[in-house]
Protein backbone atom coordinates (compact mmCIF):
# COMPACT_ATOMS: atom_id res chain seq x y z
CA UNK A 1 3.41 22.84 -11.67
CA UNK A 2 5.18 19.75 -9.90
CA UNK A 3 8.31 20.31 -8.20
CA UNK A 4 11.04 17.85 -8.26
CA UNK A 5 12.30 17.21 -4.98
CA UNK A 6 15.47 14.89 -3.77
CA UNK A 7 15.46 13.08 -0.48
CA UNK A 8 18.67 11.18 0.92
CA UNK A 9 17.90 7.69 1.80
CA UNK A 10 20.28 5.40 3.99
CA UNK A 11 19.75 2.04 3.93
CA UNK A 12 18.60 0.69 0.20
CA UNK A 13 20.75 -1.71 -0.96
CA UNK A 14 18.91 -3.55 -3.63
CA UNK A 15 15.57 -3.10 -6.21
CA UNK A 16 13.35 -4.57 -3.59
CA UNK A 17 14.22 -1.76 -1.21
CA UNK A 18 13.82 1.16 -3.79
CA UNK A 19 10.26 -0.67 -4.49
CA UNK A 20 9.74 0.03 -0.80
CA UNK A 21 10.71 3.34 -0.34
CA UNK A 22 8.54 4.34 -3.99
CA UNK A 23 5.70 2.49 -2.15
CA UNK A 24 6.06 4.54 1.04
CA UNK A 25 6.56 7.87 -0.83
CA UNK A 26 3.52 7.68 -3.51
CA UNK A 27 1.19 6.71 -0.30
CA UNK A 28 2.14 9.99 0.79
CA UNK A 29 -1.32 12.65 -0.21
CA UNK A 30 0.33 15.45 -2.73
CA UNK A 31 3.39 13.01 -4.03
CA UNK A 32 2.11 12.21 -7.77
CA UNK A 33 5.47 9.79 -8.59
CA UNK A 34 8.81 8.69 -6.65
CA UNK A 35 12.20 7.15 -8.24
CA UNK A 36 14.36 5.84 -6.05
CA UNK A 37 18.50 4.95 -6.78
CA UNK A 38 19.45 2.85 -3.90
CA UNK A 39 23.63 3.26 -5.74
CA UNK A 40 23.46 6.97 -5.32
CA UNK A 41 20.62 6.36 -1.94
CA UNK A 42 18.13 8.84 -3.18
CA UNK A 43 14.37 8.80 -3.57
CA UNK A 44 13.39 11.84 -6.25
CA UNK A 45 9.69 12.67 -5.34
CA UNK A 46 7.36 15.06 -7.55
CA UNK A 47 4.94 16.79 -5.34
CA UNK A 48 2.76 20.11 -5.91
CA UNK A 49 4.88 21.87 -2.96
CA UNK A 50 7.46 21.20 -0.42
CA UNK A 51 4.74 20.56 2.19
CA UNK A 52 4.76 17.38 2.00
CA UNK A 53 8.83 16.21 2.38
CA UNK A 54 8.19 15.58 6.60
CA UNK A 55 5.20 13.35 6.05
CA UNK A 56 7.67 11.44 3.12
CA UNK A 57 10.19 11.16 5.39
CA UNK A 58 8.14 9.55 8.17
CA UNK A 59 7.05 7.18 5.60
CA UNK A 60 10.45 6.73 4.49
CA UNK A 61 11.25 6.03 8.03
CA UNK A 62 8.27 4.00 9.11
CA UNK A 63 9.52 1.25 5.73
CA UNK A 64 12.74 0.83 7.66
CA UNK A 65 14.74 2.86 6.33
CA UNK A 66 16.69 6.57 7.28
CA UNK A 67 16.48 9.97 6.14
């Protein structure tokens, strides 16, 4: 079963940048689908376990934007 897991997200201002952090989160082995809401500056990730939120994050990061 998937969990549903919520990451805060500084610096998304605008579509492009939620397409970027979505990009750097489903590249990310164990994240099946991202959604990210630059308004409320989340990313919601579904992943098999919680293993995987530091190696999102340091995608997150590497795209340019914080965590």
């Amino acid at each position: 079963m998937l969990k549903s897991i919520v990451i805060n997200v500084t610096g998304m201002s605008c579509c492009h940048c939620e397409a970027s952090v979505v990009k750097a989160c489903e590249s990310v082995d164990g994240v099946e689908s991202a959604k990210a809401n630059a308004k409320k500056g989340v990313v919601k990730i579904k992943a098999a376990n919680d293993s995987v939120v530091d190696s999102v994050k340091a995608a997150i990061k590497e795209a340019g934007f914080g965590c």
